[in-house]
N, C-alpha and C. Protein backbone atom coordinates (compact mmCIF):
# COMPACT_ATOMS: atom_id res chain seq x y z
N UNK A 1 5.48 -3.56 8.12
CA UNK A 1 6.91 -3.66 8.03
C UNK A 1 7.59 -2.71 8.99
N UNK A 2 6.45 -1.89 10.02
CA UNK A 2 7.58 -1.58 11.36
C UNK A 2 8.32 -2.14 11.54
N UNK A 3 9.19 -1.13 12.07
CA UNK A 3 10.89 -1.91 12.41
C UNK A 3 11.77 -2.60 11.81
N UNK A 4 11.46 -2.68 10.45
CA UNK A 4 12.34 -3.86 9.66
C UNK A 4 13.73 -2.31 8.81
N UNK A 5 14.67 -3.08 8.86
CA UNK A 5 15.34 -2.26 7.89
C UNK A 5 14.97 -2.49 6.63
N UNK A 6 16.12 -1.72 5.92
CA UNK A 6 15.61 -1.49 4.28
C UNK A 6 15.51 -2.88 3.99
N UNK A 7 16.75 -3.73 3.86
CA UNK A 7 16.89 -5.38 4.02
C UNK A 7 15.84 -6.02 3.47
N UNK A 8 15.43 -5.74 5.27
CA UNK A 8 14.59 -6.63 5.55
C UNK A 8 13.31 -6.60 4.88
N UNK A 9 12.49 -5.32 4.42
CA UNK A 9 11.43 -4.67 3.91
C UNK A 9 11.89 -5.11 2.59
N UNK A 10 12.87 -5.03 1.82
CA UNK A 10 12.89 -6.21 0.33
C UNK A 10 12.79 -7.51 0.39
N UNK A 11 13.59 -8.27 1.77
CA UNK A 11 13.45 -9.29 1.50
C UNK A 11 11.70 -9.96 1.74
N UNK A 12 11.05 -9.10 2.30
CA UNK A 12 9.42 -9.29 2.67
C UNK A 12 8.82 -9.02 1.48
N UNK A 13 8.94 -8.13 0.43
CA UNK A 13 8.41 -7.43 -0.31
C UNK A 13 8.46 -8.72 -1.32
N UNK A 14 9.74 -9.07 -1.37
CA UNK A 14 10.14 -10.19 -2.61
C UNK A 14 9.27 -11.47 -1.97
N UNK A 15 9.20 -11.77 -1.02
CA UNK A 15 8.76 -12.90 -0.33
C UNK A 15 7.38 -12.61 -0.49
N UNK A 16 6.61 -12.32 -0.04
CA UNK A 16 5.35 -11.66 -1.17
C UNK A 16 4.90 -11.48 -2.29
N UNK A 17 6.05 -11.10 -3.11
CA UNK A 17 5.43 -11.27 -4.51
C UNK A 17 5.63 -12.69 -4.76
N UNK A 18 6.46 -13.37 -4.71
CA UNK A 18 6.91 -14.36 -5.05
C UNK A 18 5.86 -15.55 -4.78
N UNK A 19 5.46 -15.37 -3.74
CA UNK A 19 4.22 -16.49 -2.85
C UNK A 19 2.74 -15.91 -3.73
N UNK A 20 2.66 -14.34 -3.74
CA UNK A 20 1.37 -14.45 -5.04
C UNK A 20 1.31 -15.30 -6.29
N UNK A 21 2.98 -14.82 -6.92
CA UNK A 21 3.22 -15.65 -8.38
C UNK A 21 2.91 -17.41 -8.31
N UNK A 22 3.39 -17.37 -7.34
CA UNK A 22 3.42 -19.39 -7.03
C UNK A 22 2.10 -19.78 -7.00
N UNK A 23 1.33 -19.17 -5.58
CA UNK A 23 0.32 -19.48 -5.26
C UNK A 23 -0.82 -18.99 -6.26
N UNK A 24 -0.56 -18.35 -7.28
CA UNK A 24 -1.95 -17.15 -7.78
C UNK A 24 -2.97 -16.96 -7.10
N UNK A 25 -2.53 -16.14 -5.63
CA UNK A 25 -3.65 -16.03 -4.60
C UNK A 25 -3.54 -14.67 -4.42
N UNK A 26 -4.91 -13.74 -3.65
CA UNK A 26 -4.35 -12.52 -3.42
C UNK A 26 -4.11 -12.62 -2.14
N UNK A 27 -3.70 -11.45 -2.01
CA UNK A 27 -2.50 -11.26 -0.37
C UNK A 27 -3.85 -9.87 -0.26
N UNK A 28 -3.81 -9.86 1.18
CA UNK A 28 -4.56 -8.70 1.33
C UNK A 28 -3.32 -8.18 2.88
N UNK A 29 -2.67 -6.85 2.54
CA UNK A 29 -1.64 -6.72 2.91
C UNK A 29 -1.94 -5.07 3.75
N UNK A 30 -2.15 -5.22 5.49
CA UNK A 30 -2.10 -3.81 5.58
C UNK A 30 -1.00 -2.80 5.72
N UNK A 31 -0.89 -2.17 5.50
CA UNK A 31 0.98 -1.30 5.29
C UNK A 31 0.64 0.06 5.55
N UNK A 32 1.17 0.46 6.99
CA UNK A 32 1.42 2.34 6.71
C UNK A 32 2.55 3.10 6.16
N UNK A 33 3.24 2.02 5.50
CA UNK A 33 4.33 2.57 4.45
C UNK A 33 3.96 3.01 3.15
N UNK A 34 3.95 4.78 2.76
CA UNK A 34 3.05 4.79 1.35
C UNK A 34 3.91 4.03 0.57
N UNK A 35 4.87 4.18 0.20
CA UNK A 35 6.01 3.72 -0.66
C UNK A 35 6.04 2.47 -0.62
N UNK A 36 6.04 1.81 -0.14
CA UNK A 36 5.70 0.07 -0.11
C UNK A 36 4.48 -0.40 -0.94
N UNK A 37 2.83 0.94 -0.46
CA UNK A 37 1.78 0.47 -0.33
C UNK A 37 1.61 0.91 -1.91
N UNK A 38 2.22 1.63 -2.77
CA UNK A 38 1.70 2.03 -3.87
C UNK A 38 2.39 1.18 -5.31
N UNK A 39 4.28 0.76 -4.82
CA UNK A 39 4.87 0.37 -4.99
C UNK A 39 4.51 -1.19 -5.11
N UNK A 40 3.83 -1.76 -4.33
CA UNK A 40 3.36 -3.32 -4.22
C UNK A 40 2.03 -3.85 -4.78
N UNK A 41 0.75 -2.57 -4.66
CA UNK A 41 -0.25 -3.24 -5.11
C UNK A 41 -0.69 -2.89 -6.38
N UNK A 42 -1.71 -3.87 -6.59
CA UNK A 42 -2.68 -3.66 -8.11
C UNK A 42 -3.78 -2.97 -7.49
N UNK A 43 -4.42 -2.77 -6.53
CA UNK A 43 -5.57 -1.73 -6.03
C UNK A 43 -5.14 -1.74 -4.60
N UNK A 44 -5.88 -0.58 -3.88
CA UNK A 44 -5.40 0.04 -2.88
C UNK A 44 -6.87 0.51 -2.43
N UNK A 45 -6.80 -0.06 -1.14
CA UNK A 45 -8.46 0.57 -0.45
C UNK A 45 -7.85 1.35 0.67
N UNK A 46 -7.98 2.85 0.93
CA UNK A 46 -7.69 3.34 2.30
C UNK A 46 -9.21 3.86 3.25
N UNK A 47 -8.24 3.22 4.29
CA UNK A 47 -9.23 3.88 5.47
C UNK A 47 -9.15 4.97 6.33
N UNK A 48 -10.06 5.73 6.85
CA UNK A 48 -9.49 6.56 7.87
C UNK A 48 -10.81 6.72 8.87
N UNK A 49 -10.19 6.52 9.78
CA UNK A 49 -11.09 6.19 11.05
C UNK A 49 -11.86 5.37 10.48
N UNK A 50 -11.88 4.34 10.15
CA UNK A 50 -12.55 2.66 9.95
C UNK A 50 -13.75 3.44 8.35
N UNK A 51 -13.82 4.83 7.94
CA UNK A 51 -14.24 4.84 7.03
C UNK A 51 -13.17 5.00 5.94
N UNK A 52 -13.76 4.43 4.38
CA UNK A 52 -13.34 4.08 3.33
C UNK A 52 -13.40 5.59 2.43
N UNK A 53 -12.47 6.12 2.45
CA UNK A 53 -11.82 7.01 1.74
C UNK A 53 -11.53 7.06 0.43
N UNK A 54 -11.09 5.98 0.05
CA UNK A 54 -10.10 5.96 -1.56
C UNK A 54 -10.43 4.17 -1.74
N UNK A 55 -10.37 4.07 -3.17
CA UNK A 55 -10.10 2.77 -3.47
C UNK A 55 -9.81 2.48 -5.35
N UNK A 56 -8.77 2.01 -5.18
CA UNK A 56 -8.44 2.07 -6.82
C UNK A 56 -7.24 1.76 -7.03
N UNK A 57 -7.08 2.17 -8.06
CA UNK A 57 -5.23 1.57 -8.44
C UNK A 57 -4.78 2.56 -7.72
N UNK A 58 -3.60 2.31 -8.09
CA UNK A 58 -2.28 3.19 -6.77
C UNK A 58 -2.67 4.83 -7.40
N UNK A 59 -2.05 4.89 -8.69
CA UNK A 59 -2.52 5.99 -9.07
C UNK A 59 -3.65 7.12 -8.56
N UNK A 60 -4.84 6.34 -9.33
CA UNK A 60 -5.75 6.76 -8.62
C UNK A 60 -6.14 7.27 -7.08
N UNK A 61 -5.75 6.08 -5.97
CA UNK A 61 -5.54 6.20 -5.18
C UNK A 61 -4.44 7.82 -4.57
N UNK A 62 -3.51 7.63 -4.99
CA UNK A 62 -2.65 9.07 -4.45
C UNK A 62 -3.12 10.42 -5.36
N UNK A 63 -3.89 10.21 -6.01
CA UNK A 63 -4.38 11.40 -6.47
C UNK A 63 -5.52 12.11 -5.77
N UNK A 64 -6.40 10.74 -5.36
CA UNK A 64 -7.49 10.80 -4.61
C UNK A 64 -7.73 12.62 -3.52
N UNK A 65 -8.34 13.45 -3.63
CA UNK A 65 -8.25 14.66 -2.67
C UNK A 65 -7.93 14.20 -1.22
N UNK A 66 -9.33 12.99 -0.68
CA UNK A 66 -9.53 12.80 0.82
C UNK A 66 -8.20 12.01 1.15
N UNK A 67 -7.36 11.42 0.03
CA UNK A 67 -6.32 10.31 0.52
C UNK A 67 -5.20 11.33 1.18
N UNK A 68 -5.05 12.02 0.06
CA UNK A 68 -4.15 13.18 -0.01
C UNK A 68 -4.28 14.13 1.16
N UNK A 69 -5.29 14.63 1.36
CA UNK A 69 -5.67 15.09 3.17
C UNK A 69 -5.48 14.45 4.29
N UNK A 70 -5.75 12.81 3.87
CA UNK A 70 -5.54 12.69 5.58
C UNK A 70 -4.47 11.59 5.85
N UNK A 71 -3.66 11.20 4.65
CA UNK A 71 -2.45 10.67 4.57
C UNK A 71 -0.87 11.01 4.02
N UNK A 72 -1.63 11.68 2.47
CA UNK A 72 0.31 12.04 2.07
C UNK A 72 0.13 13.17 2.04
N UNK A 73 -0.18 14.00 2.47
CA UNK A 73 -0.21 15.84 3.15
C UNK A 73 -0.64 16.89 1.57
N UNK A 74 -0.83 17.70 1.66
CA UNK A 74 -1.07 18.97 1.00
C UNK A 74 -0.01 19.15 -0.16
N UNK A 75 -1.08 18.89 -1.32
CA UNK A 75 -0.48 19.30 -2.59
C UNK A 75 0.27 20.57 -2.74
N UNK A 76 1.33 20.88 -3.21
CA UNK A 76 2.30 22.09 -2.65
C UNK A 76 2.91 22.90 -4.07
């Protein structure tokens, strides 16, 4: 969702859920927006440098130590 305004990033977000609900398909969705990415899914796999770091519900996921190091910065 580079470059999209706020808008536009709901009206995608809604357009997405909406096409899961219809379709009951999964979406496999990559996003460097945390707030989108924790906000939107039921599990969350991160990578860093093509290795697999974290994988779990969102929760889990941002709690994760290695996620937390090399994506949403230093517990403070």
């Amino acid at each position: 969702m580079a470059g999209m305004n706020m808008k536009e990033k709901q009206d995608m977000c809604r357009f997405i859920l909406e096409t899961n609900q219809e379709f009951g398909t999964t979406i496999v969705l990559i996003e460097h927006n945390m707030g989108v990415v924790m906000d939107f899914s039921d599990r969350v796999v991160v990578l860093d440098y093509g290795k697999k770091i974290g994988d779990g519900t969102p929760d889990e996921v941002k709690n994760n130590p290695d996620v937390i190091r090399a994506y949403l910065g230093a517990v403070h």
